[in-house]
PDB file of N, CA and C in Angstrom:
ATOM      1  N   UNK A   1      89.951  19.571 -13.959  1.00  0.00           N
ATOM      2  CA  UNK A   1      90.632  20.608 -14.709  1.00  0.00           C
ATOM      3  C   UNK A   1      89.756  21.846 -14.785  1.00  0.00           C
ATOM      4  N   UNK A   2      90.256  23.044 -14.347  1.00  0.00           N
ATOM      5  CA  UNK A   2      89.444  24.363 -14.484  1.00  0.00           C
ATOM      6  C   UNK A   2      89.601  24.833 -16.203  1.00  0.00           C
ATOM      7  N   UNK A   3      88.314  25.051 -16.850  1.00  0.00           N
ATOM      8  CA  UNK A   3      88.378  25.349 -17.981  1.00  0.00           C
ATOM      9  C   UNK A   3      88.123  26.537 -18.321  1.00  0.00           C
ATOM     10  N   UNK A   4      87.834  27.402 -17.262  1.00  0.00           N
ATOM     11  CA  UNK A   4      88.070  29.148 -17.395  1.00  0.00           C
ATOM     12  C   UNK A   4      88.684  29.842 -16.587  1.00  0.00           C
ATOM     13  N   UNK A   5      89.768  30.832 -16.720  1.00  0.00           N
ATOM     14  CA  UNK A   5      90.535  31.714 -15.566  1.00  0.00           C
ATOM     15  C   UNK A   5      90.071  32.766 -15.841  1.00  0.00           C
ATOM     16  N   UNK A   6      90.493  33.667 -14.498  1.00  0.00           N
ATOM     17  CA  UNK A   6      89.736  34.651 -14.363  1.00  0.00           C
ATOM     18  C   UNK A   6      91.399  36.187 -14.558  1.00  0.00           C
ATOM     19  N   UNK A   7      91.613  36.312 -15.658  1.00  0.00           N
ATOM     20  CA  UNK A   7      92.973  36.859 -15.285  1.00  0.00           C
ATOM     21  C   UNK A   7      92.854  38.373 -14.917  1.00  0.00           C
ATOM     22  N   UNK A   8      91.624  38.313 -14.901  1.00  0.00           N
ATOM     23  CA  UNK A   8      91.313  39.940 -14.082  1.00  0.00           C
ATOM     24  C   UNK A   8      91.783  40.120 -12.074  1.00  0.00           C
ATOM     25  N   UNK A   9      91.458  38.897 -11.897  1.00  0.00           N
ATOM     26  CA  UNK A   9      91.710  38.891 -10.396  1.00  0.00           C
ATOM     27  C   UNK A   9      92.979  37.509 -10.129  1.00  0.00           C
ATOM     28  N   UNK A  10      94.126  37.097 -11.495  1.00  0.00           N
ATOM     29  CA  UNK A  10      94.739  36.278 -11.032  1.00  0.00           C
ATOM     30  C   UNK A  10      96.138  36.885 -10.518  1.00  0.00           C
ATOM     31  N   UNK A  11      96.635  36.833  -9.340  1.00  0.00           N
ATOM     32  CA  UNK A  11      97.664  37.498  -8.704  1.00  0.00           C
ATOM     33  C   UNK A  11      98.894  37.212  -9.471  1.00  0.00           C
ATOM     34  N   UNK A  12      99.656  38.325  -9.404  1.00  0.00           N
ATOM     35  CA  UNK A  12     100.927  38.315 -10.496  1.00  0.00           C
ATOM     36  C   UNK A  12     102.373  38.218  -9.907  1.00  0.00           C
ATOM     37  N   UNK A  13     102.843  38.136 -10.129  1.00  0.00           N
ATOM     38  CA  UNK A  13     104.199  37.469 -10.118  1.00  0.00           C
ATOM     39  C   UNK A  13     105.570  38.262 -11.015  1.00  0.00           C
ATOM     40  N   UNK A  14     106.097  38.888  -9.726  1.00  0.00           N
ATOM     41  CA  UNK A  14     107.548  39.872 -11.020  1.00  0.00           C
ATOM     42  C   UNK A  14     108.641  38.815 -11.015  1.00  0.00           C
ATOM     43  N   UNK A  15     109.074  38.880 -12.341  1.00  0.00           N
ATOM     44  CA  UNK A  15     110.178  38.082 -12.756  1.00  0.00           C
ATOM     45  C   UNK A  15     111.261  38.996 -12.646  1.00  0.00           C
ATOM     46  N   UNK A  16     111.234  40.115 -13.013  1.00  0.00           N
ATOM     47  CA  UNK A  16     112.389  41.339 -13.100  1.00  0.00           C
ATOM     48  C   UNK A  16     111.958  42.496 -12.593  1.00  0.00           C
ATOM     49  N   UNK A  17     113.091  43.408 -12.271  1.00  0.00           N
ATOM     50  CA  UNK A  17     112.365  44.570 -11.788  1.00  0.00           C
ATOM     51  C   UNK A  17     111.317  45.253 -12.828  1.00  0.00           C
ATOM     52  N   UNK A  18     109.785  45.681 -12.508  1.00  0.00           N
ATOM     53  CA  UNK A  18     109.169  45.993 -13.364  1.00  0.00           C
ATOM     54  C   UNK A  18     108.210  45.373 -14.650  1.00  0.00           C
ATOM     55  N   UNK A  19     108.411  44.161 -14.324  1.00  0.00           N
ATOM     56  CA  UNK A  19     107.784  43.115 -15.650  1.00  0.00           C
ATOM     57  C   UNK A  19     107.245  41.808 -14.614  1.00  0.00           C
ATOM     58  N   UNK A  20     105.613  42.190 -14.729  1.00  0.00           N
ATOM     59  CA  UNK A  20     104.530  41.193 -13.609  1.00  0.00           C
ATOM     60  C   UNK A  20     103.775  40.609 -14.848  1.00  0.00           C
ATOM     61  N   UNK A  21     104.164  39.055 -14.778  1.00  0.00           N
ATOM     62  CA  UNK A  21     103.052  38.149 -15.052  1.00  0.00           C
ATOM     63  C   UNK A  21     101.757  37.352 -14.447  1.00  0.00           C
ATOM     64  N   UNK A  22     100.928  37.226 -15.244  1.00  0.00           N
ATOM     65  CA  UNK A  22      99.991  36.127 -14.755  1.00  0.00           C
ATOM     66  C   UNK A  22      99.953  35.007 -15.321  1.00  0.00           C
ATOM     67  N   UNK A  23     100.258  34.131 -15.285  1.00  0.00           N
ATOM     68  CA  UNK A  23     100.164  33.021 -15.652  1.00  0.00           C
ATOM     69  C   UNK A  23      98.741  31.930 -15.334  1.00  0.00           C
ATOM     70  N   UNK A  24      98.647  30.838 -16.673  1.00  0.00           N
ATOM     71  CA  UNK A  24      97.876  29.937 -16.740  1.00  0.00           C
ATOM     72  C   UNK A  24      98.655  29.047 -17.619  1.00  0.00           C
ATOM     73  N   UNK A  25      98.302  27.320 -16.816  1.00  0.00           N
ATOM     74  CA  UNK A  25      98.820  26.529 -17.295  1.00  0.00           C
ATOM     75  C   UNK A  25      97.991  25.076 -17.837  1.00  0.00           C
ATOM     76  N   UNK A  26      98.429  24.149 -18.739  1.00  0.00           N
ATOM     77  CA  UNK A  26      97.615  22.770 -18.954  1.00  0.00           C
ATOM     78  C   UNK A  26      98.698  22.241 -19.077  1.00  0.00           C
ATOM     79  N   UNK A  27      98.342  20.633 -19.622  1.00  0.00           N
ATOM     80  CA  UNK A  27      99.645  20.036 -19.191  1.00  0.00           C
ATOM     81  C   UNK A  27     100.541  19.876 -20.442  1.00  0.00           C
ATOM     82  N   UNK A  28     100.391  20.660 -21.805  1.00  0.00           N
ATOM     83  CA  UNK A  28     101.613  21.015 -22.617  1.00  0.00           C
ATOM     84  C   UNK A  28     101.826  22.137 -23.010  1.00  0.00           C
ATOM     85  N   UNK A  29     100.842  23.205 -22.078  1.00  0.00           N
ATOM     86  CA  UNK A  29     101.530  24.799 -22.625  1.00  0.00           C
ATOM     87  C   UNK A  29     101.266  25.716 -22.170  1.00  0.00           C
ATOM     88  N   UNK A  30     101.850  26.549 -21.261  1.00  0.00           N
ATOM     89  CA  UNK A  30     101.373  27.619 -20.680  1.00  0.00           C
ATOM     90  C   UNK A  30     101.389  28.797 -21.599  1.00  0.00           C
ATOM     91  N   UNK A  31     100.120  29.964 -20.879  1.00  0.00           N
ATOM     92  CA  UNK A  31      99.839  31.247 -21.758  1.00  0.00           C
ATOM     93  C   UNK A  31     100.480  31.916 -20.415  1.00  0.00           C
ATOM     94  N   UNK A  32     100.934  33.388 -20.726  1.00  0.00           N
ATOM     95  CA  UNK A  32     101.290  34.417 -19.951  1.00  0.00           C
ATOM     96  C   UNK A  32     100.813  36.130 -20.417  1.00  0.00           C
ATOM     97  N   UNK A  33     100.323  36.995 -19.340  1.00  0.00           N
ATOM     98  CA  UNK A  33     100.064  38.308 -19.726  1.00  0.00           C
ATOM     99  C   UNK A  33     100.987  38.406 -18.735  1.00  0.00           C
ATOM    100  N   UNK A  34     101.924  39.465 -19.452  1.00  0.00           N
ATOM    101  CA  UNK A  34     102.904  39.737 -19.258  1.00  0.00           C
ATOM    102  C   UNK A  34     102.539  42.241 -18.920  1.00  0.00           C
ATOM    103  N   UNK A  35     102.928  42.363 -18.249  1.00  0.00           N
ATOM    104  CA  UNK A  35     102.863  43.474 -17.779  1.00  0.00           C
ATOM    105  C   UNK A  35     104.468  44.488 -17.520  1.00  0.00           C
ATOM    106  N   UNK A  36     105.118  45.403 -18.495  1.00  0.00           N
ATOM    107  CA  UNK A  36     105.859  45.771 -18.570  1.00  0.00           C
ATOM    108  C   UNK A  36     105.831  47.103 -18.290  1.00  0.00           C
ATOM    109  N   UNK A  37     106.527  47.532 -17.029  1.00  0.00           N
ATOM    110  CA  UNK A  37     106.687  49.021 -16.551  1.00  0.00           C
ATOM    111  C   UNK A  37     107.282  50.005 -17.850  1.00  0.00           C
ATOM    112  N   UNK A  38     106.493  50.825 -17.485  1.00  0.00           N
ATOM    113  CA  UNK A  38     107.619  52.075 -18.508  1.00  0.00           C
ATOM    114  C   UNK A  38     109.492  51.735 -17.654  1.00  0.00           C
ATOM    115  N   UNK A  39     110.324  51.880 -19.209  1.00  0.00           N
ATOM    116  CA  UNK A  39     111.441  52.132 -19.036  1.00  0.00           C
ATOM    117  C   UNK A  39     112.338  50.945 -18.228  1.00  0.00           C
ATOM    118  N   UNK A  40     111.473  49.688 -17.936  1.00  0.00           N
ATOM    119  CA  UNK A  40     111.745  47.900 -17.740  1.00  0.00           C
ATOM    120  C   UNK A  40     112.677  47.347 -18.761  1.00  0.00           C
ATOM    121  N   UNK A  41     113.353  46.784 -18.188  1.00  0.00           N
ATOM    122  CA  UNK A  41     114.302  45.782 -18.952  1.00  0.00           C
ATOM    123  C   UNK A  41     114.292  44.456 -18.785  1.00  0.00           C
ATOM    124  N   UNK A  42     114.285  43.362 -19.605  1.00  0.00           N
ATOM    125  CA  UNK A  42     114.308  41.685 -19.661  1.00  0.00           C
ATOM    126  C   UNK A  42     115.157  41.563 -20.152  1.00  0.00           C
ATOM    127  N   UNK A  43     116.258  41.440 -19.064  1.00  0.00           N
ATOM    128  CA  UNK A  43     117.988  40.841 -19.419  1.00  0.00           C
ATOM    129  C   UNK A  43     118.045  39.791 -20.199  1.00  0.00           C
ATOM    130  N   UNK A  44     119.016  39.893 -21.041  1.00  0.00           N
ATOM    131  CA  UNK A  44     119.190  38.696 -22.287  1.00  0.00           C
ATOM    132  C   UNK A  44     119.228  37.788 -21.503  1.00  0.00           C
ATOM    133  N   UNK A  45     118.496  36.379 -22.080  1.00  0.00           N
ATOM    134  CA  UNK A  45     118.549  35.180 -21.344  1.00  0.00           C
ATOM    135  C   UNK A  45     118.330  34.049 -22.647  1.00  0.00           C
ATOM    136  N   UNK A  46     118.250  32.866 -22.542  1.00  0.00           N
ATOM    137  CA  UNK A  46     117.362  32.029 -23.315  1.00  0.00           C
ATOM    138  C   UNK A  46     116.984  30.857 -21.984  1.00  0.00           C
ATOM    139  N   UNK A  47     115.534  30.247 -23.296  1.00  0.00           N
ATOM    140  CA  UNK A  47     115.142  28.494 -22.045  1.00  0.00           C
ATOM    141  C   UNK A  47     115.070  27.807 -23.256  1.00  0.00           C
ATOM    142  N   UNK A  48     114.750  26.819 -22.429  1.00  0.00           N
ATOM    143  CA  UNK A  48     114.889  25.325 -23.666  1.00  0.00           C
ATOM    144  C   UNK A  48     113.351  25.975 -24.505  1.00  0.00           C
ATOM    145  N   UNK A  49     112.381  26.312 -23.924  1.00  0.00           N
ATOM    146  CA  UNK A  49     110.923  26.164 -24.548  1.00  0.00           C
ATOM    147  C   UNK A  49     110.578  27.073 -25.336  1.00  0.00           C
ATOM    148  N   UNK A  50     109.997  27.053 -26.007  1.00  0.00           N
ATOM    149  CA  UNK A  50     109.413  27.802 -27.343  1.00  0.00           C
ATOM    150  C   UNK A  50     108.357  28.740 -27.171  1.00  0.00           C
ATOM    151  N   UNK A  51     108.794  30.000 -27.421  1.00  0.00           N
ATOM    152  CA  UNK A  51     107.808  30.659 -27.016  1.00  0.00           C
ATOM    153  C   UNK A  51     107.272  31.732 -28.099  1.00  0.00           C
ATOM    154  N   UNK A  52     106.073  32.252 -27.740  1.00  0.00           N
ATOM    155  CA  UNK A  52     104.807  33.209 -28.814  1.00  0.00           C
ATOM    156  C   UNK A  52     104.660  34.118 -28.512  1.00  0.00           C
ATOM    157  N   UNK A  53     104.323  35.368 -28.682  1.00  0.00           N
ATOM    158  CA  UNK A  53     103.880  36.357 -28.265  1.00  0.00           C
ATOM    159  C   UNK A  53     103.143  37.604 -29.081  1.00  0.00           C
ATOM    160  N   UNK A  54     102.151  37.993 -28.636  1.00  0.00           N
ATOM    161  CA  UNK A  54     101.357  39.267 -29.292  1.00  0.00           C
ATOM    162  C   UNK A  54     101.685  40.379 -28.497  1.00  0.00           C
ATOM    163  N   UNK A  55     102.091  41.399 -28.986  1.00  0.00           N
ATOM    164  CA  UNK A  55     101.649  42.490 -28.271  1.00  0.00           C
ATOM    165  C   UNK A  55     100.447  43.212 -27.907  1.00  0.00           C
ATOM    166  N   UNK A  56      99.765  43.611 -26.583  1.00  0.00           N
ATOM    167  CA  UNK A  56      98.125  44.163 -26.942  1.00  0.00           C
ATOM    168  C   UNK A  56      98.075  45.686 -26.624  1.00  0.00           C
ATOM    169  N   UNK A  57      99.036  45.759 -25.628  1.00  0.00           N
ATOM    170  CA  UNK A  57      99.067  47.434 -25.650  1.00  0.00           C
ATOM    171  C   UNK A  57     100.680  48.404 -25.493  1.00  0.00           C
ATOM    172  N   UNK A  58     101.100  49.214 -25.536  1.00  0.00           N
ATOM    173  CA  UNK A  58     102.476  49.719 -25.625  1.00  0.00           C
ATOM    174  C   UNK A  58     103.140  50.014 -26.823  1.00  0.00           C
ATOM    175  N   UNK A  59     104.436  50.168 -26.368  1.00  0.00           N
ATOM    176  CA  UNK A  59     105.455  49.411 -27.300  1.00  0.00           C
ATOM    177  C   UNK A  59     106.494  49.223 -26.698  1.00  0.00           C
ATOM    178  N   UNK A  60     107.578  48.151 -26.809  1.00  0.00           N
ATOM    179  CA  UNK A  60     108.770  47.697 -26.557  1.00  0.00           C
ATOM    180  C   UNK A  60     109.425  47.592 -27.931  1.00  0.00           C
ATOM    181  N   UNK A  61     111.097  47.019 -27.382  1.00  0.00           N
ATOM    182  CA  UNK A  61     111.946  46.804 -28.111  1.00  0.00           C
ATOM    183  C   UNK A  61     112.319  45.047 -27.497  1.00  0.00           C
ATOM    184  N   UNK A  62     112.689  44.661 -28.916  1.00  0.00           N
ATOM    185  CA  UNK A  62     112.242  43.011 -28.362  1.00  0.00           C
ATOM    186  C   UNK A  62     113.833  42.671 -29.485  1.00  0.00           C
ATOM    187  N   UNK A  63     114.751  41.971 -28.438  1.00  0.00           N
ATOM    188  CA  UNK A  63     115.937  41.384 -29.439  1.00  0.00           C
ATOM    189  C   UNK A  63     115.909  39.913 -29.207  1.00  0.00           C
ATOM    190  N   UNK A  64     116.201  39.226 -30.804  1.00  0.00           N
ATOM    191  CA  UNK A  64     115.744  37.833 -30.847  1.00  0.00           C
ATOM    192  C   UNK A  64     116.930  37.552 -31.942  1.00  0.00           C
ATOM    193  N   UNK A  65     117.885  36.912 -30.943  1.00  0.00           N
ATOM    194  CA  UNK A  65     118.806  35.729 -31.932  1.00  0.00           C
ATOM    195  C   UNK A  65     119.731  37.058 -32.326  1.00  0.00           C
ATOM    196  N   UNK A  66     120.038  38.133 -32.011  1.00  0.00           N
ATOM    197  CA  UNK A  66     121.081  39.070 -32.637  1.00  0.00           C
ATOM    198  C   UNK A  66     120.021  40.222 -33.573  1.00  0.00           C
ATOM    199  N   UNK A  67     118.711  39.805 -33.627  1.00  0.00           N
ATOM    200  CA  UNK A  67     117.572  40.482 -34.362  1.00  0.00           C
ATOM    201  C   UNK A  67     117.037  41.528 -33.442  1.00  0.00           C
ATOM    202  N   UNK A  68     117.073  43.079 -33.633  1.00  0.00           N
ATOM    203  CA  UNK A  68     116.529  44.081 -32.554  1.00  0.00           C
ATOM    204  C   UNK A  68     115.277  44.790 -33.827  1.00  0.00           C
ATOM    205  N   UNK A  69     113.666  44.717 -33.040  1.00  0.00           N
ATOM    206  CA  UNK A  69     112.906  45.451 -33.263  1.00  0.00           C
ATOM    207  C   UNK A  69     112.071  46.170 -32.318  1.00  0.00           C
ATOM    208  N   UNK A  70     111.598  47.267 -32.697  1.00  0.00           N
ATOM    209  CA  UNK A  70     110.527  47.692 -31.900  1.00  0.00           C
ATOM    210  C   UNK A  70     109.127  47.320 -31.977  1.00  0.00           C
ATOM    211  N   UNK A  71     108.384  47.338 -31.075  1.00  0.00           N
ATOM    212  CA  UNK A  71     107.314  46.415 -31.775  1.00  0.00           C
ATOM    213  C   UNK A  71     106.012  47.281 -30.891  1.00  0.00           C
ATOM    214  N   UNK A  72     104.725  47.000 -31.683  1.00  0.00           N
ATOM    215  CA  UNK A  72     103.432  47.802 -31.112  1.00  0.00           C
ATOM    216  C   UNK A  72     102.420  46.878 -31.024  1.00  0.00           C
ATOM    217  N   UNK A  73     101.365  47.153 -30.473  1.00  0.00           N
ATOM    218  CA  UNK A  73     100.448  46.302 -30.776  1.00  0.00           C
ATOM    219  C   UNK A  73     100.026  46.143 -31.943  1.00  0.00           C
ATOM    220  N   UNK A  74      99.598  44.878 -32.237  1.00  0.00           N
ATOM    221  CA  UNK A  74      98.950  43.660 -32.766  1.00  0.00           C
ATOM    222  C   UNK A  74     100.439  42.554 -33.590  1.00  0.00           C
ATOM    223  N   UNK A  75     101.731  43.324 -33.246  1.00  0.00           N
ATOM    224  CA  UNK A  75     103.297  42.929 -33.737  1.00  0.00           C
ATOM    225  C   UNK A  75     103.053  41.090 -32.914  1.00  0.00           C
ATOM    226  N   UNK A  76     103.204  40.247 -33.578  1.00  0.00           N
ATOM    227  CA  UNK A  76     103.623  38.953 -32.894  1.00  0.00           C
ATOM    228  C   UNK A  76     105.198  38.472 -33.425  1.00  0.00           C
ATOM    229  N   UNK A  77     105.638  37.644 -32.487  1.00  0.00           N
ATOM    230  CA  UNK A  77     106.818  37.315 -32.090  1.00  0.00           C
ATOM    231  C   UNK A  77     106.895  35.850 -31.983  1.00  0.00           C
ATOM    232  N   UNK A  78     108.145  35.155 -32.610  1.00  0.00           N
ATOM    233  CA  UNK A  78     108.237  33.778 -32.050  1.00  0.00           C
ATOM    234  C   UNK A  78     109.847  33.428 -32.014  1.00  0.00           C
ATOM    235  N   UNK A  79     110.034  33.062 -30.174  1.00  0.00           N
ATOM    236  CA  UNK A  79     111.263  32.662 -30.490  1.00  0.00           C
ATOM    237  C   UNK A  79     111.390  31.230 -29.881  1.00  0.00           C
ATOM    238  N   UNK A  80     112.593  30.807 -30.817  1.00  0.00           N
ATOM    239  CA  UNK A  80     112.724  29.576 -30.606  1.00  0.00           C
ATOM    240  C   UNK A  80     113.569  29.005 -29.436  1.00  0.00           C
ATOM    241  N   UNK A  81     113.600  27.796 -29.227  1.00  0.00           N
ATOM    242  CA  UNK A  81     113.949  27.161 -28.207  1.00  0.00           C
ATOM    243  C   UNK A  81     115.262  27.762 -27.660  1.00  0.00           C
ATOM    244  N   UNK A  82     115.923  27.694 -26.790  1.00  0.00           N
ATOM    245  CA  UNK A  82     117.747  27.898 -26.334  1.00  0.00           C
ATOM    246  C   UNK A  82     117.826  29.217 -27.310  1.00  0.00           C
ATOM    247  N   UNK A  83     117.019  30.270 -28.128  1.00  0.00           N
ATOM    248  CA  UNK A  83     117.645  31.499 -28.382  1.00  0.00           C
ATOM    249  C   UNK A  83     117.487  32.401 -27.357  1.00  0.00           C
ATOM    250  N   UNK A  84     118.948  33.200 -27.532  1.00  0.00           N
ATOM    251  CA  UNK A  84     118.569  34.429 -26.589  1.00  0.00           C
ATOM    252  C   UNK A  84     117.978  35.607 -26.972  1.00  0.00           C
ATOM    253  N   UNK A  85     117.435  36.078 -25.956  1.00  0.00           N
ATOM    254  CA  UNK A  85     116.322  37.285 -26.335  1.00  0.00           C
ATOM    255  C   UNK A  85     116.606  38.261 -25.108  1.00  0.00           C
ATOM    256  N   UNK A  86     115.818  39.397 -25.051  1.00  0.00           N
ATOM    257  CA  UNK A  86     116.046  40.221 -24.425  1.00  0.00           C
ATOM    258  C   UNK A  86     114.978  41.266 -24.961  1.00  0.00           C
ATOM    259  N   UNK A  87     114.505  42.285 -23.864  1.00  0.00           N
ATOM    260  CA  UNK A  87     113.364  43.091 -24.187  1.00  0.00           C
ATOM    261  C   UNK A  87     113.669  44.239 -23.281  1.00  0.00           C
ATOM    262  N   UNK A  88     113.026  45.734 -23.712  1.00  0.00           N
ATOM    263  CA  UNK A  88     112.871  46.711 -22.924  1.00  0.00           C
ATOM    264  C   UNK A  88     111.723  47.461 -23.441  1.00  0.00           C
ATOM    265  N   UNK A  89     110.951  48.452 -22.452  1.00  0.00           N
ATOM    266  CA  UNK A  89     110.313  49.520 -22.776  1.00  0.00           C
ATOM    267  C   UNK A  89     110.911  50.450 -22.845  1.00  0.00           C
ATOM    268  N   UNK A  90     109.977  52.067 -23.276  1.00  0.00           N
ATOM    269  CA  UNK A  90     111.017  53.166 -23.257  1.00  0.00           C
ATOM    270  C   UNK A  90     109.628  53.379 -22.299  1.00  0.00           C
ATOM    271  N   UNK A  91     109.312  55.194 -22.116  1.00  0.00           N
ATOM    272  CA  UNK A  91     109.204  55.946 -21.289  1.00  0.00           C
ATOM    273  C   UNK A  91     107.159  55.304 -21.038  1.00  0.00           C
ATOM    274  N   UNK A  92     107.013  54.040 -21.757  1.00  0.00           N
ATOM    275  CA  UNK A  92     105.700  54.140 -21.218  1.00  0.00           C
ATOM    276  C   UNK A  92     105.153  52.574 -21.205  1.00  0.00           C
ATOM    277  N   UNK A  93     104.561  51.847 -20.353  1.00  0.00           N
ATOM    278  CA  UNK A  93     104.435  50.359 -20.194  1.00  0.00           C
ATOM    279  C   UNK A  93     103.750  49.716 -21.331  1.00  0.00           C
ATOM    280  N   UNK A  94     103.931  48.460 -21.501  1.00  0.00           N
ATOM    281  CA  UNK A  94     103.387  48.033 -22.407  1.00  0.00           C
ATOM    282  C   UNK A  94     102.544  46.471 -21.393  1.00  0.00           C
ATOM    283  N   UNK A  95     102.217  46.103 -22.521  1.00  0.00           N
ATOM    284  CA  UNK A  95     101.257  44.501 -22.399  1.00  0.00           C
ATOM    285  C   UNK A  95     101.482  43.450 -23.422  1.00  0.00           C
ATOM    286  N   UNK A  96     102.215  42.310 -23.328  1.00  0.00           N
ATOM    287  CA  UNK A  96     101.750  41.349 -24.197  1.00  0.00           C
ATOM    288  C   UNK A  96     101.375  40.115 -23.434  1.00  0.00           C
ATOM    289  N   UNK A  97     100.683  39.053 -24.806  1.00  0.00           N
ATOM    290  CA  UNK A  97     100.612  37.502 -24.158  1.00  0.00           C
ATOM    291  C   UNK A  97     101.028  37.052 -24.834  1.00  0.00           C
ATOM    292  N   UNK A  98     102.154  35.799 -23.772  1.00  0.00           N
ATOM    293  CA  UNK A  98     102.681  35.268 -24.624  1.00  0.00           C
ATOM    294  C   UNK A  98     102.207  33.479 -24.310  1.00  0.00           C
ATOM    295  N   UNK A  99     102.847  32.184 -24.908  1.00  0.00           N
ATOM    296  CA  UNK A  99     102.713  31.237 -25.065  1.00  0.00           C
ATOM    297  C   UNK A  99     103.860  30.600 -24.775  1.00  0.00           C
ATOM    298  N   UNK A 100     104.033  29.391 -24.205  1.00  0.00           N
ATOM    299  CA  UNK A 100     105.388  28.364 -24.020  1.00  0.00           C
ATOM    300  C   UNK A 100     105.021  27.391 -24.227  1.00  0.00           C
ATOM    301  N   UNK A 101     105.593  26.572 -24.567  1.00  0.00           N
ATOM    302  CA  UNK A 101     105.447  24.995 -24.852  1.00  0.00           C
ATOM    303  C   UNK A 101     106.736  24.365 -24.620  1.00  0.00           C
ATOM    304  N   UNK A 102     107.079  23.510 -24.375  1.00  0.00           N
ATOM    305  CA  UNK A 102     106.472  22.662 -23.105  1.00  0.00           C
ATOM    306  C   UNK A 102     105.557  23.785 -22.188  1.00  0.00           C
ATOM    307  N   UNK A 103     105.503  23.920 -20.879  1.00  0.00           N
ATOM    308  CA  UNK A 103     105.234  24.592 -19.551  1.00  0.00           C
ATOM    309  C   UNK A 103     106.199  24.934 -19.318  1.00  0.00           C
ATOM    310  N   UNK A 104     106.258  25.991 -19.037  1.00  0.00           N
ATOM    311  CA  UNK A 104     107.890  27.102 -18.357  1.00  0.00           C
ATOM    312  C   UNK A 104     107.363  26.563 -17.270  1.00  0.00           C
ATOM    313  N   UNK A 105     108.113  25.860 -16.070  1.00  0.00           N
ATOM    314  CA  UNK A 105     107.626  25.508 -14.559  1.00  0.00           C
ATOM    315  C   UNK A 105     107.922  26.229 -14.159  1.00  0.00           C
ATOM    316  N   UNK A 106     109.596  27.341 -14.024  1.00  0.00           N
ATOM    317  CA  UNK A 106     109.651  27.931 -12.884  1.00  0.00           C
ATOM    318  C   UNK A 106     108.376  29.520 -13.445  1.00  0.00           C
ATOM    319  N   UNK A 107     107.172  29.555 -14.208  1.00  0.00           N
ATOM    320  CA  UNK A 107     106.157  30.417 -14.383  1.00  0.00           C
ATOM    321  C   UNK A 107     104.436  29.539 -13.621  1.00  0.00           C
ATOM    322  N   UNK A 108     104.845  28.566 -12.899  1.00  0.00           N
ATOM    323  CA  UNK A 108     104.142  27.939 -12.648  1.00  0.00           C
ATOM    324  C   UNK A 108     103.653  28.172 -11.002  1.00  0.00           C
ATOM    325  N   UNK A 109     102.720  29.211 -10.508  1.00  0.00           N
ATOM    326  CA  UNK A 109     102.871  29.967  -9.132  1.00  0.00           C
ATOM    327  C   UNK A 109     101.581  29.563  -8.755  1.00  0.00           C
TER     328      UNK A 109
END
């Protein structure tokens, strides 16, 4: 088991147009830095797994369960299992990390 990553040089992965993760995983929970273009959108969706999140740099707009906020850094977030969510930036990128539990597999690259 590798017990340090290096997420300065770990290659990223776009899920949507504009929003590149890096991912790291163990075997009950992956972390994600998540990288959001200015003016990016994360189409409403939900997954079964539970997920965390801090914001570290930006700001977005983050909707959870019918709940819409804007959020800045050091703002944390938790949504629960099968809710839908949905996220955008406005005119400038942001950064958060977030957490899953179980392991999101298809974040598993």
């Amino acid at each position: 088991m590798q017990y340090f990553c290096d997420a300065e040089n770990r290659e990223s992965k776009e899920v949507a147009p504009g929003i590149h993760i890096r991912t790291f995983w163990s075997s009950e929970m992956l972390v994600s830095i998540v990288d959001l273009a200015a003016n990016a959108v994360v189409p409403a969706h939900s997954h079964p797994h539970e997920q965390l999140g801090t914001v570290i740099s930006g700001e977005f707009e983050l909707s959870i369960g019918g709940e819409t906020r804007w959020l800045k850094p050091g703002d944390t977030y938790i949504i629960p299992g099968d809710v839908e969510h949905a996220a955008r930036t406005g005119d400038t990128p942001a950064q958060t990390f977030e957490v899953f539990s179980p392991v999101r597999e298809a974040y598993q690259y």
